[in-house]
C-alpha atoms as a PDB file:
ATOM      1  CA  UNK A   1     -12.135   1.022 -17.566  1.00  0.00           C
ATOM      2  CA  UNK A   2     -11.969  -1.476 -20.614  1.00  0.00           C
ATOM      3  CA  UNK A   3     -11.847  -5.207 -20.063  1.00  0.00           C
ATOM      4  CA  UNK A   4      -8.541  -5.268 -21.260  1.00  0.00           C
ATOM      5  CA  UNK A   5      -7.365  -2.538 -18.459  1.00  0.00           C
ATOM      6  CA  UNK A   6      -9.076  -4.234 -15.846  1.00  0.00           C
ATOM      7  CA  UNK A   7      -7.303  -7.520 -16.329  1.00  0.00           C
ATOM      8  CA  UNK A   8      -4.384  -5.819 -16.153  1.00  0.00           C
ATOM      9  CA  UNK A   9      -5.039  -4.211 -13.310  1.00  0.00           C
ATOM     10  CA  UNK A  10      -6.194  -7.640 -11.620  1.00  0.00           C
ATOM     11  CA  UNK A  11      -2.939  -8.937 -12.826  1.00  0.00           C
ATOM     12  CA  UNK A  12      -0.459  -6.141 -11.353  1.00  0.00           C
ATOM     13  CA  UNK A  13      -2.298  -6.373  -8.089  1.00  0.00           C
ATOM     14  CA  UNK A  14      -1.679 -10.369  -7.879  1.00  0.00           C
ATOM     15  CA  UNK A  15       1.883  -9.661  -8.913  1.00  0.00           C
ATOM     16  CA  UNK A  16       2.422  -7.354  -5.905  1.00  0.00           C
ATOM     17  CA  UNK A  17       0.673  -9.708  -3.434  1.00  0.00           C
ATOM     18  CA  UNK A  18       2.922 -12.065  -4.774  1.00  0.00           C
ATOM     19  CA  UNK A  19       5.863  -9.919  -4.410  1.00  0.00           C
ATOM     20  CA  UNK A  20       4.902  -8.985  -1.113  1.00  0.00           C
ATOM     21  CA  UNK A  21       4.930 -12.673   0.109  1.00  0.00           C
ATOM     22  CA  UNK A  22       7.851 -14.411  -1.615  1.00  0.00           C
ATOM     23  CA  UNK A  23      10.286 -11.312  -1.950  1.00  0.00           C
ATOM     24  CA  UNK A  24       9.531  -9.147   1.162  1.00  0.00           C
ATOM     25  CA  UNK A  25      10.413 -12.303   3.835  1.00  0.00           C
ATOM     26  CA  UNK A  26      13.204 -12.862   1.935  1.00  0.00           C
ATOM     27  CA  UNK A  27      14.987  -9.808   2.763  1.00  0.00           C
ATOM     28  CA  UNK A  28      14.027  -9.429   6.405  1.00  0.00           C
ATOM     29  CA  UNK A  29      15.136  -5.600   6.537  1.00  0.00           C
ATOM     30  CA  UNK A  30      14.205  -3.825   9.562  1.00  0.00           C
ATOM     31  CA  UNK A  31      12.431  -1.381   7.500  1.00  0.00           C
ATOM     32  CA  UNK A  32      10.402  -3.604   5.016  1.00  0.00           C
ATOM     33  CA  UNK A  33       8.638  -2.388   1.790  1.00  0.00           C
ATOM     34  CA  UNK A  34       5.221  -3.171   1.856  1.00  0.00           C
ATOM     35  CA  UNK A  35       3.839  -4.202  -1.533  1.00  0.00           C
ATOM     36  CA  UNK A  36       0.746  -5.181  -0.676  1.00  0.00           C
ATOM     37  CA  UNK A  37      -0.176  -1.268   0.234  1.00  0.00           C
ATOM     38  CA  UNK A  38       1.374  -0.287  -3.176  1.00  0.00           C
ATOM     39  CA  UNK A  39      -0.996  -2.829  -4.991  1.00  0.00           C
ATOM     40  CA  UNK A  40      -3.802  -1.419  -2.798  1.00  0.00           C
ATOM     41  CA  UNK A  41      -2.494   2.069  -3.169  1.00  0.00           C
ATOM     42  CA  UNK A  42      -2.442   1.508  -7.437  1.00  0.00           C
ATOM     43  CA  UNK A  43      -5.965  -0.389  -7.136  1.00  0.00           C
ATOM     44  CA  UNK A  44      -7.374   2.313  -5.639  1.00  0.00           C
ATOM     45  CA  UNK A  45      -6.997   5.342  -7.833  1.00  0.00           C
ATOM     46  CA  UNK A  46      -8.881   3.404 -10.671  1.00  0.00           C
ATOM     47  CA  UNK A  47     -11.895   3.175  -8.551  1.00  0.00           C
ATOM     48  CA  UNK A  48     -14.399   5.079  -6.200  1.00  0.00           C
ATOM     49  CA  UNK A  49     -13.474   5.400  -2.784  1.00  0.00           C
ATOM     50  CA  UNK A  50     -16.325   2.913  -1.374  1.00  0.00           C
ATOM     51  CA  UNK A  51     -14.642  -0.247  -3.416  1.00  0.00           C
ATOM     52  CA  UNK A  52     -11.528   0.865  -2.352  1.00  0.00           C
ATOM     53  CA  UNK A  53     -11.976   0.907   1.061  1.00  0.00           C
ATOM     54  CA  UNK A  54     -13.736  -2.641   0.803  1.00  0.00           C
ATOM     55  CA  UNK A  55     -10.587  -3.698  -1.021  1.00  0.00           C
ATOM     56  CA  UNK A  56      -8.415  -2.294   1.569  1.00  0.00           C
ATOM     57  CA  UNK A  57     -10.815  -4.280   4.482  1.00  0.00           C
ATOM     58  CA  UNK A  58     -10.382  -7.695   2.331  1.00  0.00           C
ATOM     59  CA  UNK A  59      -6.555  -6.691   1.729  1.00  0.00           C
ATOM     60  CA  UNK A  60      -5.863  -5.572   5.457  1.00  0.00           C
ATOM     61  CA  UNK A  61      -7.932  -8.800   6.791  1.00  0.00           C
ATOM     62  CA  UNK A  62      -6.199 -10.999   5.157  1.00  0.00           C
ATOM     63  CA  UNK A  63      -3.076  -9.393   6.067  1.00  0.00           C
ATOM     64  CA  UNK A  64      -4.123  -9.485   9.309  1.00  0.00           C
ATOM     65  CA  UNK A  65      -4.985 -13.618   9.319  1.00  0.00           C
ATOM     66  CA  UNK A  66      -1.474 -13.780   9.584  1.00  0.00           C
ATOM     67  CA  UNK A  67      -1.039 -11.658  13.401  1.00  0.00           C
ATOM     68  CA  UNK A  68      -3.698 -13.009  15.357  1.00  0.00           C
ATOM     69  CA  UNK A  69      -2.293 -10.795  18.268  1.00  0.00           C
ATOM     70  CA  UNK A  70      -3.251  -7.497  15.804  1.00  0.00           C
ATOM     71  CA  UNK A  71      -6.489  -8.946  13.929  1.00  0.00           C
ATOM     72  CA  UNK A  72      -8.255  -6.248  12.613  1.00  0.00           C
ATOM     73  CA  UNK A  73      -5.456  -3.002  12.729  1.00  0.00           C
ATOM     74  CA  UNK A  74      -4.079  -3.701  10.050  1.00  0.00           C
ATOM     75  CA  UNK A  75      -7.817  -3.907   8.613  1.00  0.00           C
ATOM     76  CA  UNK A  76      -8.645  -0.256   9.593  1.00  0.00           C
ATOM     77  CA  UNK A  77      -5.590   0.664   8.550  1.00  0.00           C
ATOM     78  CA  UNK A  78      -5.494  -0.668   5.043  1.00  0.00           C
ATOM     79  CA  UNK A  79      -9.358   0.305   5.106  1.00  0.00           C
ATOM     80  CA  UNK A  80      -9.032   4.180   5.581  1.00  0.00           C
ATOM     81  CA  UNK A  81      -5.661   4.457   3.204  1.00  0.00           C
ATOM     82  CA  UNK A  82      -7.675   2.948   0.384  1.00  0.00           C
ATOM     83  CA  UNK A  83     -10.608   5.117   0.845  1.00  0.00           C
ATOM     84  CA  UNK A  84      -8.593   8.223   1.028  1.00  0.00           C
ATOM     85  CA  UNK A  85      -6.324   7.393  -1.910  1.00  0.00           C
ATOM     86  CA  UNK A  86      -9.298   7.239  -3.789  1.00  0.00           C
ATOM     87  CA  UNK A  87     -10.867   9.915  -2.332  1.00  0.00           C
ATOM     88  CA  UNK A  88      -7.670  11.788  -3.077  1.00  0.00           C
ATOM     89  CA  UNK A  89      -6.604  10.585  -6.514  1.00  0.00           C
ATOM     90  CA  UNK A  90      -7.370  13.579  -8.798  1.00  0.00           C
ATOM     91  CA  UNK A  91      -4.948  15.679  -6.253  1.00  0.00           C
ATOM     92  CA  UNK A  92      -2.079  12.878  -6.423  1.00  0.00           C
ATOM     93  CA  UNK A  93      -2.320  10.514  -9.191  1.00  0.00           C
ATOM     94  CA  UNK A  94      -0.454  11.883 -12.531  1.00  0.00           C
ATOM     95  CA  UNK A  95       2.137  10.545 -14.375  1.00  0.00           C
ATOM     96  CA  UNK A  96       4.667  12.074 -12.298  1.00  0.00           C
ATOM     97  CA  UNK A  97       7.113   9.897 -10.753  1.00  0.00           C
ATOM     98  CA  UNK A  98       7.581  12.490  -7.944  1.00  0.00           C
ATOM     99  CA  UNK A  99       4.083  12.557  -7.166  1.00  0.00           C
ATOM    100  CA  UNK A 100       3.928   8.516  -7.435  1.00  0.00           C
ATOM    101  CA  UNK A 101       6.723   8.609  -4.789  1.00  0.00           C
ATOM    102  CA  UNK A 102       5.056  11.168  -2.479  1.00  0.00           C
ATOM    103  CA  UNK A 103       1.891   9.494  -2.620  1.00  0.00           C
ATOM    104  CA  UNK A 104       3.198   5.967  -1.812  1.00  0.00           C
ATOM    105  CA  UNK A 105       5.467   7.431   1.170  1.00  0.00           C
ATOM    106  CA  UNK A 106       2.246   9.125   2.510  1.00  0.00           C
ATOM    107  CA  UNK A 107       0.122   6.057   2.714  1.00  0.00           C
ATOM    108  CA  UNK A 108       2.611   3.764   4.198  1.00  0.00           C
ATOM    109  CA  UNK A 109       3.089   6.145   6.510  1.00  0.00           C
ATOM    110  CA  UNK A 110      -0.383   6.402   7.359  1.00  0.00           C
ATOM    111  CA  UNK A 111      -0.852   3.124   7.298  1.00  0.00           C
ATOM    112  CA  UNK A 112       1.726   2.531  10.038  1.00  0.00           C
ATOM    113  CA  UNK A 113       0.636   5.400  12.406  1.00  0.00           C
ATOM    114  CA  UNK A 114      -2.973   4.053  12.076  1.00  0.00           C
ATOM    115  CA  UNK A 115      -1.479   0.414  12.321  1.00  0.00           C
ATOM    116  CA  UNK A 116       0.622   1.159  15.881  1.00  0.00           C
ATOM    117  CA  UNK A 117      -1.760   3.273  17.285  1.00  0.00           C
ATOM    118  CA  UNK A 118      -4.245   0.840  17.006  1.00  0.00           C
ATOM    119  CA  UNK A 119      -2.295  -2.738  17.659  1.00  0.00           C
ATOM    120  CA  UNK A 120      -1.503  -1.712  21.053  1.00  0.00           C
ATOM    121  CA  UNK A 121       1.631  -4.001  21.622  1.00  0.00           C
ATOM    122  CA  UNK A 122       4.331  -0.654  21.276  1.00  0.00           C
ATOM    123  CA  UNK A 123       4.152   1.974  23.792  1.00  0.00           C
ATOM    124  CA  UNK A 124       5.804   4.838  25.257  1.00  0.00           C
ATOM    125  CA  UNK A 125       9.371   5.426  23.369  1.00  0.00           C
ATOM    126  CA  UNK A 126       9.471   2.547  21.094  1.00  0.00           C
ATOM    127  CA  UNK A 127       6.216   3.758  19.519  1.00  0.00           C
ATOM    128  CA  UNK A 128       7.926   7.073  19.078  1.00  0.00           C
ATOM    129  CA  UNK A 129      10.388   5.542  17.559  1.00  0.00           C
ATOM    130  CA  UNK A 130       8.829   3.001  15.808  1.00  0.00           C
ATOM    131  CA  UNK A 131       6.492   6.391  14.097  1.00  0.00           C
ATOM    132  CA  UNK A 132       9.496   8.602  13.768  1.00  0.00           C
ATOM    133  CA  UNK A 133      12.361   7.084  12.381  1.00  0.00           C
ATOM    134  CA  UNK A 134      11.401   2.704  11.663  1.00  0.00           C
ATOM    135  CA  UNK A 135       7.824   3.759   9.640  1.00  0.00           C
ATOM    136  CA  UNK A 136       9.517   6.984   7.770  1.00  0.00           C
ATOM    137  CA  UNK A 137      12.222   4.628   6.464  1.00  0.00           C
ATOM    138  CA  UNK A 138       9.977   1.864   5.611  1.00  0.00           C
ATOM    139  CA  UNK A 139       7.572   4.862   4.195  1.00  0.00           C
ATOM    140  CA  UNK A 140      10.768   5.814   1.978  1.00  0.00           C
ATOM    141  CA  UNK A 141      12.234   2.086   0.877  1.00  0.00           C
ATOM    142  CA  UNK A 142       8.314   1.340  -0.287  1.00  0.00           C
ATOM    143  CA  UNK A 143       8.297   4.717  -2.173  1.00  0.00           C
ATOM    144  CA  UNK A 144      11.432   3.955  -3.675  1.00  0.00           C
ATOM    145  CA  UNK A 145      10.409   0.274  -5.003  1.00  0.00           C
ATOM    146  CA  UNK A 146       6.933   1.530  -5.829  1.00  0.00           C
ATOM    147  CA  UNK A 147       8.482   4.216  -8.169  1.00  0.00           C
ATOM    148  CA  UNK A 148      10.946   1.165  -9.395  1.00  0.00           C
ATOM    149  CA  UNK A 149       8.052  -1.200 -10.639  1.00  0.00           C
ATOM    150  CA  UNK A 150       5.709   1.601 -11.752  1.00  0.00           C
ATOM    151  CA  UNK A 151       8.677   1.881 -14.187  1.00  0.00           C
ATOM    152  CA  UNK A 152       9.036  -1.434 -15.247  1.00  0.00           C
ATOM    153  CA  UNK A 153       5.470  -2.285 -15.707  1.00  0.00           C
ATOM    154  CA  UNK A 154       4.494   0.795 -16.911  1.00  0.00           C
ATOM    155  CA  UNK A 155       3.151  -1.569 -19.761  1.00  0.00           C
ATOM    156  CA  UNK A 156       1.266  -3.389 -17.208  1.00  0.00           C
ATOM    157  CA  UNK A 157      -0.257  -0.453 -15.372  1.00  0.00           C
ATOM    158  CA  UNK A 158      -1.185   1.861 -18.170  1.00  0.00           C
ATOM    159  CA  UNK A 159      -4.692   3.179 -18.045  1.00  0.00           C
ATOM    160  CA  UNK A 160      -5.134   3.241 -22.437  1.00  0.00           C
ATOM    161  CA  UNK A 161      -6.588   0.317 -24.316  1.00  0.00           C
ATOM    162  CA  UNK A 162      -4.389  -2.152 -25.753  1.00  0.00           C
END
C-alpha cells in the first residue's frame, strides 16, 4: 500500500468512527447500523489477519469502554470478525457491490451472535430473538449503508495511487 492509500485509508476509517458516534445515536432505530464494524470490516481486507484482529481488539475495547456491564464482548467479537475478514478477503473482497453487501451482512451478523452469546445479559427467547430477527435486520440496514458509502467514497477507498 502507497503512502497516499494508506492515508486514505486512515482517513475513511476516522470518518466511519465518526459516523458511528454522531449519526448512529441520532437515529436511535431498534436495529442500528454499525459503522464502526464497516470501518473495521474495510480496514481489514488491506491488511494481514494478525493486524486486523489487533485492530478489531483496540476497535471492540474501545467500543466496549462505553458498556462497562459487557467489557470485553464486544472485544472478542470485533477481534475474531477482523481476523477472519482478513483471513477471508481474497474469497469476498472484489469490486462487486453484491459481494460488498454480503460480506458486511455476514460480519455484523457474526459480530452480534459472538457479541450476545458472550455478554450474558439476554437469555432464553429474547436471545432468540434478539439472533433471529433484531441482529439479521441490523445485519441488513449496515449492509445497506455500507454499500451506500462504499459508493460515495469510492474516491476515498480506492486501492490505486493517486
Amino acid at each position: 500500500m502507497t503512502l497516499g492509500g494508506a492515508i486514505r485509508a486512515v482517513l475513511s476509517f476516522l470518518v466511519f468512527v465518526l459516523l458511528h458516534y454522531t449519526l448512529r445515536p441520532l437515529l436511535g432505530w431498534r436495529a442500528p447500523m454499525d459503522f464502526l464494524l464497516i470501518a473495521l470490516l474495510l480496514a481489514s481486507v488491506r491488511v494481514r489477519p494478525g493486524t486486523a484482529a489487533i485492530i478489531g481488539f483496540l476497535v471492540g475495547l474501545i467500543s466496549d469502554s462505553l458498556a462497562p456491564g459487557a467489557l470485553g464482548a464486544g472485544a472478542l467479537a470485533m477481534t475474531a470478525v477482523g481476523f477472519s475478514a482478513s483471513y477471508l478477503k481474497a474469497v469476498f473482497f472484489a469490486d462487486n457491490l453484491a459481494l460488498n453487501a454480503l460480506f458486511f451482512f455476514l460480519g455484523k451478523w457474526m459480530f452480534d451472535l459472538i457479541y450476545f452469546l458472550v455478554e450474558h445479559r439476554v437469555r432464553g427467547v429474547e436471545l432468540v430473538q434478539q439472533l433471529l430477527l433484531w441482529s439479521p435486520l441490523s445485519a441488513a440496514v449496515t449492509a445497506a449503508v455500507g454499500v451506500l458509502l462504499l459508493f460515495l467514497m469510492r474516491p476515498l477507498l480506492d486501492p490505486s495511487p493517486a
